[in-house]
Protein backbone atom coordinates (compact mmCIF):
# COMPACT_ATOMS: atom_id res chain seq x y z
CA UNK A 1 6.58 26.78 -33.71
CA UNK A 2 3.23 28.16 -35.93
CA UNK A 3 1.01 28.01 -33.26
CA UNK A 4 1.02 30.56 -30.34
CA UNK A 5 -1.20 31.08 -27.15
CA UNK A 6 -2.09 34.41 -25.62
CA UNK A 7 -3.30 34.01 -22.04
CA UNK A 8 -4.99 37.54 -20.42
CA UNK A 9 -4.01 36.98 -16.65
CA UNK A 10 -5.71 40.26 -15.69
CA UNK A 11 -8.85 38.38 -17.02
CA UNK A 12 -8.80 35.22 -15.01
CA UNK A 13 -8.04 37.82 -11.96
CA UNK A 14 -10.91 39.70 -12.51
CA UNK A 15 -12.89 36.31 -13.47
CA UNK A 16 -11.76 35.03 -10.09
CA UNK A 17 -12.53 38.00 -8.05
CA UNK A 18 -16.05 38.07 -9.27
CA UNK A 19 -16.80 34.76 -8.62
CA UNK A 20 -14.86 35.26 -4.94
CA UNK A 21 -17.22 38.34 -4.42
CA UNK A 22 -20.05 35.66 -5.61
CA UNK A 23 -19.46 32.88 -2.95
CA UNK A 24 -18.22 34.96 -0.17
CA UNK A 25 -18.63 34.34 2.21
CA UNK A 26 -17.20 30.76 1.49
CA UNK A 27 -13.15 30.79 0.70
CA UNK A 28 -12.41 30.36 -3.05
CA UNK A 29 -9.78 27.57 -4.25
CA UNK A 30 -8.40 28.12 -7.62
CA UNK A 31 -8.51 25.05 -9.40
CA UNK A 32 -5.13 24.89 -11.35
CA UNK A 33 -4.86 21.12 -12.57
CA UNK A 34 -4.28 20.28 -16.26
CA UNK A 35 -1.70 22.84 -16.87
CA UNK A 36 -4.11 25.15 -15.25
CA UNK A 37 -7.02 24.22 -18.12
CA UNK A 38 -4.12 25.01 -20.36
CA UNK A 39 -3.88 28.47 -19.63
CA UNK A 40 -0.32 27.83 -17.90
CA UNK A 41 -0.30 26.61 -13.88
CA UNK A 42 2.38 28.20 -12.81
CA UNK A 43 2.07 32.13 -14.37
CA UNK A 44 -2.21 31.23 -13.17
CA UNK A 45 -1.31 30.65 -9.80
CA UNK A 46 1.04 33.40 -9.75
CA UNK A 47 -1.73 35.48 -11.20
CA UNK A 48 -4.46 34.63 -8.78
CA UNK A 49 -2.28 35.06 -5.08
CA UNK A 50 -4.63 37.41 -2.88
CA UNK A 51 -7.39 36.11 -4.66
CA UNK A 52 -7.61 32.49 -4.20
CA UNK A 53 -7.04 31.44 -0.87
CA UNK A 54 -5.79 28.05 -1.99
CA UNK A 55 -5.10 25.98 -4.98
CA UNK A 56 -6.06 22.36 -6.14
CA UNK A 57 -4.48 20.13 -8.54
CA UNK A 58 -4.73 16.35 -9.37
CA UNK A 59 -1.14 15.14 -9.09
CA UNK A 60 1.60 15.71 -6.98
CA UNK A 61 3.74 16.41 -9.79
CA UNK A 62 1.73 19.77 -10.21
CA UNK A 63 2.10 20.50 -6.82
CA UNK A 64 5.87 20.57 -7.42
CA UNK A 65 5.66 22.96 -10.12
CA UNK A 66 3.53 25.37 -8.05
CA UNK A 67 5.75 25.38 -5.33
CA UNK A 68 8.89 25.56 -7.70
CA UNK A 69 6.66 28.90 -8.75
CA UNK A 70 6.83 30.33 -5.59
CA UNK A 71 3.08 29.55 -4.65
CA UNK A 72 3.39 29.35 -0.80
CA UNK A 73 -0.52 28.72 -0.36
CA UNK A 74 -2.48 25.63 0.88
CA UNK A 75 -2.58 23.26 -1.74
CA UNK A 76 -4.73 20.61 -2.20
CA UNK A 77 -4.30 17.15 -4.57
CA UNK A 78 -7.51 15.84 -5.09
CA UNK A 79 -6.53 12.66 -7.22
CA UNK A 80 -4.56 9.49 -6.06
CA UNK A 81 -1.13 9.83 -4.61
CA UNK A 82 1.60 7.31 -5.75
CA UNK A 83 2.91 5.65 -2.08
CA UNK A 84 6.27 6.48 -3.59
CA UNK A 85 5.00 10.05 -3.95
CA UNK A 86 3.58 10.83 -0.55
CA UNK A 87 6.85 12.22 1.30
CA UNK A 88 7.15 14.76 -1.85
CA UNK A 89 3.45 15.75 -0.72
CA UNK A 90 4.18 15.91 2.84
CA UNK A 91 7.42 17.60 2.41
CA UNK A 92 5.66 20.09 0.15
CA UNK A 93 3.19 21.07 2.42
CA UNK A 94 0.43 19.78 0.04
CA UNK A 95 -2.84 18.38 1.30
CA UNK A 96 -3.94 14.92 0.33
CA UNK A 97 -7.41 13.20 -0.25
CA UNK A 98 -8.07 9.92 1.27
CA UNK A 99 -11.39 8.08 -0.08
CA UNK A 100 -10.61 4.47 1.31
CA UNK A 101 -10.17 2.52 4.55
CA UNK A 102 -7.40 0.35 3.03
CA UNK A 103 -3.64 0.26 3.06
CA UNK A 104 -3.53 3.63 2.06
CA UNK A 105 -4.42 5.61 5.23
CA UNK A 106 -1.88 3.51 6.41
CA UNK A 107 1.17 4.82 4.13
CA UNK A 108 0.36 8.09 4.62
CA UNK A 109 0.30 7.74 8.51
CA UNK A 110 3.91 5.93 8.43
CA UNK A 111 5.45 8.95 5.92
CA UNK A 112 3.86 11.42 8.96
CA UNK A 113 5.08 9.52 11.72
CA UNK A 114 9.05 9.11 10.25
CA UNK A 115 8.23 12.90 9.46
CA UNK A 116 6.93 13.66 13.20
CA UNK A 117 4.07 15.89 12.26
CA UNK A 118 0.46 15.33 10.65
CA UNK A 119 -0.20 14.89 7.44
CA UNK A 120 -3.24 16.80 6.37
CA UNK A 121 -5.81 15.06 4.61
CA UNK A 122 -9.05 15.96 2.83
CA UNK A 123 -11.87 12.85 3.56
CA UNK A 124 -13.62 12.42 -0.27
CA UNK A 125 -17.62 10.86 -0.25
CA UNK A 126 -19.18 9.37 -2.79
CA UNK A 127 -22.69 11.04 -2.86
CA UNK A 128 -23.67 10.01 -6.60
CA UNK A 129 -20.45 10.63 -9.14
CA UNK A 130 -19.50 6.89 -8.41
CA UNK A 131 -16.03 7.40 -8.85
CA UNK A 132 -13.46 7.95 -5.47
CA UNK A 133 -14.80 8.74 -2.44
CA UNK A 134 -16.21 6.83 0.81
CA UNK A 135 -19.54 5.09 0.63
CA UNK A 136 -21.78 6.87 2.68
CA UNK A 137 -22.51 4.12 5.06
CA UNK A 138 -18.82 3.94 6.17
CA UNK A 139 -18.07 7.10 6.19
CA UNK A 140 -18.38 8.33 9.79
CA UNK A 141 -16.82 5.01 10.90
CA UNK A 142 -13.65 5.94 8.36
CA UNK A 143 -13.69 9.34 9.86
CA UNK A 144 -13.36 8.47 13.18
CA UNK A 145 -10.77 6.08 12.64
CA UNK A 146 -8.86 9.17 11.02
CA UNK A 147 -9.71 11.68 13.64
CA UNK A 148 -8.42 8.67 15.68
CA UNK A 149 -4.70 8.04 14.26
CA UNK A 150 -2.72 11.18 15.33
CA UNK A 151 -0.85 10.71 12.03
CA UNK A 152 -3.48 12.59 10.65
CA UNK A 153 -5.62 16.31 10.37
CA UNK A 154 -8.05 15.87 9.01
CA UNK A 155 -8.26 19.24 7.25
CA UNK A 156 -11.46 19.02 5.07
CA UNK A 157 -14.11 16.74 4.07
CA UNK A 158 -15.77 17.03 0.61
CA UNK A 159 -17.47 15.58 -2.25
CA UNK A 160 -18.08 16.05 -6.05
CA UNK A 161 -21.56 16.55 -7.90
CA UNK A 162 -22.68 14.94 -10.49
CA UNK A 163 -25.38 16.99 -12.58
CA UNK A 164 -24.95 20.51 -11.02
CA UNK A 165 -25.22 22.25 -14.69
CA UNK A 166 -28.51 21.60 -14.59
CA UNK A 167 -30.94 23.46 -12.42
CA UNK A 168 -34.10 21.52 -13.31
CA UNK A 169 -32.09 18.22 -11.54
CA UNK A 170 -32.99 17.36 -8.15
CA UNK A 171 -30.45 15.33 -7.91
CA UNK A 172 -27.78 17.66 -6.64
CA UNK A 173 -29.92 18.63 -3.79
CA UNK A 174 -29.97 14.62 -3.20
CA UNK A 175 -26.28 14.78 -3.36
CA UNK A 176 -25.85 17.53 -0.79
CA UNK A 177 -28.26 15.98 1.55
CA UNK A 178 -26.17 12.85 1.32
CA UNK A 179 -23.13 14.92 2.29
CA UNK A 180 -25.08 16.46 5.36
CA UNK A 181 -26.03 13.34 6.41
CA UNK A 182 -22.83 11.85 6.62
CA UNK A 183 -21.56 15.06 8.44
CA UNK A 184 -24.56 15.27 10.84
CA UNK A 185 -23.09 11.37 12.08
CA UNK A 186 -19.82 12.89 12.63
CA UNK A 187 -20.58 16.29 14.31
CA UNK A 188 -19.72 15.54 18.07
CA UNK A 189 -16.38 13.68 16.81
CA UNK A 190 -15.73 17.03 14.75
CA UNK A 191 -16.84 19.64 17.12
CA UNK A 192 -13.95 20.52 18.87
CA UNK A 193 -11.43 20.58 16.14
CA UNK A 194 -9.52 23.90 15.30
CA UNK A 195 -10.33 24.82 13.08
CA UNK A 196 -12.83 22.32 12.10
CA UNK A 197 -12.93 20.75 8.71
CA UNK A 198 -13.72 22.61 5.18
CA UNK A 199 -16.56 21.42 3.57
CA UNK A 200 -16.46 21.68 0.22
CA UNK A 201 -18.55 20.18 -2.88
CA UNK A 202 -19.48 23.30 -5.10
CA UNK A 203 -17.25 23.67 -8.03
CA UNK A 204 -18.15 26.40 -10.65
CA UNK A 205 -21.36 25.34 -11.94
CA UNK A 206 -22.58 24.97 -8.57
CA UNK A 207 -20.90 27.82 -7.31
CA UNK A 208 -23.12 30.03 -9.31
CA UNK A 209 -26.60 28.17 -9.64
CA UNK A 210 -26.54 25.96 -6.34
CA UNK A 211 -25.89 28.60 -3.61
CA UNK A 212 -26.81 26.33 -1.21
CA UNK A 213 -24.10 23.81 -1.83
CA UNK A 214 -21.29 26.42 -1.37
CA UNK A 215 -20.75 25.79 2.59
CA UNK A 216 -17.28 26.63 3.44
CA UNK A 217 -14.80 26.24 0.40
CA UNK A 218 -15.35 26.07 -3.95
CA UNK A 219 -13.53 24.62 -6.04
CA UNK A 220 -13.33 26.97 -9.42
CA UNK A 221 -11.94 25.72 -12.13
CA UNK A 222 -13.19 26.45 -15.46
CA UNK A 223 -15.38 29.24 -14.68
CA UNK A 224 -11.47 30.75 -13.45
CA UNK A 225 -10.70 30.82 -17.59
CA UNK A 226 -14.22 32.70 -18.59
CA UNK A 227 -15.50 30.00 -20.17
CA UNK A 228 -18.63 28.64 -18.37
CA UNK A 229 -19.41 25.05 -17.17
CA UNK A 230 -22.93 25.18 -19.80
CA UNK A 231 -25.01 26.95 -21.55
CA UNK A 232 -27.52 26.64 -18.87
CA UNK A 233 -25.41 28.58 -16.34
CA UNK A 234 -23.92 31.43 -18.63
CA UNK A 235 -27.96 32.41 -19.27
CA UNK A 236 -28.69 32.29 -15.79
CA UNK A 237 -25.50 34.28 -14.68
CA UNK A 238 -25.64 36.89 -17.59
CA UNK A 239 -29.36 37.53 -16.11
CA UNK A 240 -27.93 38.07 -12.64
CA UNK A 241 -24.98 40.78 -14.72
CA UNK A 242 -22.46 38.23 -14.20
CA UNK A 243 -20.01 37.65 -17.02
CA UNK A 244 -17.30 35.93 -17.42
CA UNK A 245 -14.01 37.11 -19.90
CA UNK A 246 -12.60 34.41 -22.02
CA UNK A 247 -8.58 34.48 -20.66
CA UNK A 248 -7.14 32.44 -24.04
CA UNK A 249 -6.49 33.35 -28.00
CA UNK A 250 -4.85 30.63 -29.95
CA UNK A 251 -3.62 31.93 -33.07
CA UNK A 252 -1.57 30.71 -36.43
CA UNK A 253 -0.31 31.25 -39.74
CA UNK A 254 -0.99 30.14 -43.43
CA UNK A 255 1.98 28.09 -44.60
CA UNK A 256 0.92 27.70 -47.77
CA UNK A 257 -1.92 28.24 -50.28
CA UNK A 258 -3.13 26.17 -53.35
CA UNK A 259 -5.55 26.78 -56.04
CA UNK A 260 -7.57 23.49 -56.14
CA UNK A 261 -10.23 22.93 -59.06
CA UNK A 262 -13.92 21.92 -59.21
CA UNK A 263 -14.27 18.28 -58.50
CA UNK A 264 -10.54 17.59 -56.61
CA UNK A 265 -10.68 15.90 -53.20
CA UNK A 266 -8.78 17.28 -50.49
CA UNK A 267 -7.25 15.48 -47.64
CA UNK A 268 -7.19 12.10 -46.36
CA UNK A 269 -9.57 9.61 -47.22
CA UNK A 270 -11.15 12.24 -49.83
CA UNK A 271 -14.07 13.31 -47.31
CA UNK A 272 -14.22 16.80 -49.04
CA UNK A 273 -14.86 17.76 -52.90
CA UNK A 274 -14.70 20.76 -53.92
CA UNK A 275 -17.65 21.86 -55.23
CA UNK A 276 -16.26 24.75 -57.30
CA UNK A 277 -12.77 26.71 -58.15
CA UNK A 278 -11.57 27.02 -54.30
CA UNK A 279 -8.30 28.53 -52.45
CA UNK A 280 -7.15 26.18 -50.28
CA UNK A 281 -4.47 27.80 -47.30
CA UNK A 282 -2.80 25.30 -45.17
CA UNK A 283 -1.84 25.13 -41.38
CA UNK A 284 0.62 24.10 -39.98
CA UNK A 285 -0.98 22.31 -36.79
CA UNK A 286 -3.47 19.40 -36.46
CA UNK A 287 -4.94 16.75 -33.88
CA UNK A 288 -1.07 16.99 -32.02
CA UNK A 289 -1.29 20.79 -32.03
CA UNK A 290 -4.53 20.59 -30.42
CA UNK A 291 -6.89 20.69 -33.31
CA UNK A 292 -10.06 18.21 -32.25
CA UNK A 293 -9.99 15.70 -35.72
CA UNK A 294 -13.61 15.29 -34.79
CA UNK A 295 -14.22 19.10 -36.35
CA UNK A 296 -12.80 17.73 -39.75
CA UNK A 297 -15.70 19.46 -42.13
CA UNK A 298 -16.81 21.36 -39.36
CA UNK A 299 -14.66 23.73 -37.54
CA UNK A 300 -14.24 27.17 -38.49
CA UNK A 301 -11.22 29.86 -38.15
CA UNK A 302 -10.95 33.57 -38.83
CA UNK A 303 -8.66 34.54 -41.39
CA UNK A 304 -8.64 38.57 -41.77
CA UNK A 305 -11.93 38.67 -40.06
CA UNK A 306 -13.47 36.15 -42.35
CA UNK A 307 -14.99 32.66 -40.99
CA UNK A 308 -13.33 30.50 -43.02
CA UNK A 309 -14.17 26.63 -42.69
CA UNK A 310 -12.18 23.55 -41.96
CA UNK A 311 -12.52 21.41 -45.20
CA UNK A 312 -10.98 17.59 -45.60
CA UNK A 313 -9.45 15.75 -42.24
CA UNK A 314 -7.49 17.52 -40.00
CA UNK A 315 -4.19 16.23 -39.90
CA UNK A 316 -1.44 15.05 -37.39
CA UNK A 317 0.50 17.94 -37.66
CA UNK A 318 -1.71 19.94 -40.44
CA UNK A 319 -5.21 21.64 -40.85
CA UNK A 320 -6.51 22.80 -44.10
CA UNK A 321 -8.89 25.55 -44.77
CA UNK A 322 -11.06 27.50 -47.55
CA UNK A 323 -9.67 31.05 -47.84
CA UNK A 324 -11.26 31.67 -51.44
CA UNK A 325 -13.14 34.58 -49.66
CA UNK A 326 -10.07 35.92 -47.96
CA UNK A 327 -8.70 38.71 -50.44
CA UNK A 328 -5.03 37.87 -51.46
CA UNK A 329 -4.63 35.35 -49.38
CA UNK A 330 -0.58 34.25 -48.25
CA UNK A 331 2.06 32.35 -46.15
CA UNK A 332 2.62 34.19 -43.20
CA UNK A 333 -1.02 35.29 -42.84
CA UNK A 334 -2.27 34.85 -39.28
CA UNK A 335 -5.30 32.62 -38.38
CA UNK A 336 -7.18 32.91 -35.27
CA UNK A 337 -8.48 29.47 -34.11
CA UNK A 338 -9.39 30.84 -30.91
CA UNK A 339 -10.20 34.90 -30.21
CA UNK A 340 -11.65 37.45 -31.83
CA UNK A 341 -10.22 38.95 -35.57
CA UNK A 342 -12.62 42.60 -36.45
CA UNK A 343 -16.27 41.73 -35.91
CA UNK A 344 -16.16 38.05 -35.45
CA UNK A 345 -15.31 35.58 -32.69
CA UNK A 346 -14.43 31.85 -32.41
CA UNK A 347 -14.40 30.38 -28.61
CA UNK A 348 -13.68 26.96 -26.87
CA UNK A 349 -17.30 26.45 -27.18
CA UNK A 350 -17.27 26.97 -31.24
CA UNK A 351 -15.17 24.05 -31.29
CA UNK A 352 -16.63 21.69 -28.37
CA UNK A 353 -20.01 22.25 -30.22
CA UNK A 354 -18.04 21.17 -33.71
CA UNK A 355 -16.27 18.16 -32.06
CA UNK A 356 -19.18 16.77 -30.09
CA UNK A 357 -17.34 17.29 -26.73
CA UNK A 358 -17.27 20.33 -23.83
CA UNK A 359 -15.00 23.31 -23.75
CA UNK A 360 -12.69 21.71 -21.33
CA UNK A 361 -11.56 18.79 -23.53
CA UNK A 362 -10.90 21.73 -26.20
CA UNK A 363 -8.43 24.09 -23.52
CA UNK A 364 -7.27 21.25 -21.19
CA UNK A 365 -5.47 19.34 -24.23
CA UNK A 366 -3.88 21.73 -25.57
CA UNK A 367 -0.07 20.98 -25.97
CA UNK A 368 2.20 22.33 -23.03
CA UNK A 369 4.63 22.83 -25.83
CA UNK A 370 2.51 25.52 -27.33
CA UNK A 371 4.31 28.83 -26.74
CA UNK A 372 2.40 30.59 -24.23
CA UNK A 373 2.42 34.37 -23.88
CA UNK A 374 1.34 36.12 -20.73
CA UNK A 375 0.07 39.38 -20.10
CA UNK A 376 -1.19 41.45 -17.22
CA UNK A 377 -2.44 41.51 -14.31
């Protein structure tokens, strides 16, 4: 392939052991789901044992590959479990969340019982996200019917915030009053549990600004990568001297280059003239590579340590650019999409900012197929 990713493990250590240091004295879980944000779950996880104390994903399926890595820590899934999947979970050792009162507590009761030991669960609320998770009205009566069924540990209780970027919002402090609330209703039916349930609702955003809503667990995940959850919380961090170190350089090559004249149209459905004599080099990756198509006219890469911009559609499998300022440009020349070339510097927020989305979208989609490369820690 033309495309390669570098991933600095040392950096998401040392990322993850400042934000550990941060939130102590609350327990740090490594969020690893999406292919770990892209960055690669399994060498991640690897990376981060001794650091993180335990590791959430969304499927089961990535709970397989962690454990077929050799990660023997807690693990958490946080989205919905397949009933067809939950032995694999049990028999992996891999916490569950439950966020209904329905057939599902059920299933997972009947895998424990043919199993003959718990299965341990995570209880989700709803406090204002509106997506999974317990009202807060029948909450306590779900929890005790949990506590209740010997089936069952209940191993944590936690919820998810909604606008926790933002430190001018009330509205997480709403949220984590909801959460108390419905904890405060359960407290005698949870007091003598041991040990008694995690509470967990912070993830990195909140980590950082919300200090308050850390309790007993986070849940890091993007912050892990060095890239940070908003602008809002890297300026309030960076004034506290925390940083965060960008773990990921994507990187290409010029596959060809074509001298295009004043007035010629490039790409599909002509969306770029050329407004002069220009040096067109082309890439081999687009959209399927990982390329957002929404930065068509917009994005920018580094050719020699020149910012050189996207021009015409990106492409399924292709990406042209405007090299006229790159001297001598030629196939086999490397492009940095992602990373630093000499003085400048593109990052997964260059291109969330060109493609109207967040720095996630731009790291979580990129292609498992990519080659990764791994270095440190």
């Amino acid at each position: 392939m033309y495309a390669g990713l570098e991933i600095d493990l040392g950096a998401i250590r040392r990322n993850a052991a400042t934000l550990a240091q941060l939130v102590a004295p609350a327990k740090l879980m490594a969020v690893v789901k999406a292919n770990a944000y892209g960055h690669g779950i399994a060498a991640v996880a690897r990376a981060l044992r001794g650091v993180a104390g335990r590791f959430g994903v969304y499927a089961v399926e990535e709970a397989v590959e962690l454990r077929s890595a050799g990660i023997r820590e807690p693990l958490l899934v946080m989205g919905p479990v397949a009933p067809g999947d939950l032995a694999t979970a049990y028999r992996l050792g891999a916490a569950i969340s439950l966020w209904d009162r329905g057939m599902y507590p059920n299933e997972v009761a009947a895998v424990a019982g043919r199993e003959g030991a718990p299965f341990p669960i995570h209880v989700k609320l709803n406090t204002g996200v509106a997506r999974l998770g317990l009202d807060p009205a029948d909450a306590p009566d779900a929890i005790r019917e949990y506590l209740s069924t010997p089936e069952l540990q209940l191993e944590g209780i936690f919820s998810h915030l909604a606008a926790a970027e933002e430190l001018d919002s009330m509205f997480t402090e709403q949220q984590l009053a909801t959460f108390d609330g419905v904890l405060d209703a359960v407290q005698y039916d949870i007091a003598d549990l041991e040990p008694g349930p995690l509470r967990h609702v912070a993830a990195s955003a909140a980590a950082m600004l919300w200090p308050q809503t850390r309790l007993d667990m986070v849940r890091v995940g993007i912050a892990l990568y060095g890239l940070w959850p908003s602008l809002e919380t890297r300026n309030f961090m960076n004034g506290r001297g925390i940083d965060l170190i960008p773990a990921l350089r994507w990187t290409t090559q010029i596959v060809a280059v074509r001298e295009v004249a004043a007035g010629t149209t490039v790409g599909y459905g002509r969306t770029f003239t050329a407004p002069g004599p220009m040096t067109i080099g082309i890439l081999p990756i687009g959209y399927a590579e990982g390329i957002p198509r929404a930065a068509s006219n917009r994005g920018r890469v580094l050719v020699n340590g020149i910012r050189c911009p996207v021009v015409g559609r990106i492409c399924m499998n292709m990406a042209l650019v405007d090299v006229s300022t790159v001297r001598d440009p030629y196939p086999g020349m490397k492009v940095t999409l992602i990373g630093s070339d000499g003085p400048e510097a593109i990052g997964a927020d260059d291109w969330a900012e060109w493609s109207g989305t967040i720095s996630y979208e731009i790291v979580a989609r990129l292609p498992a197929n990519i080659p990764r490369t791994f270095a440190g820690p």
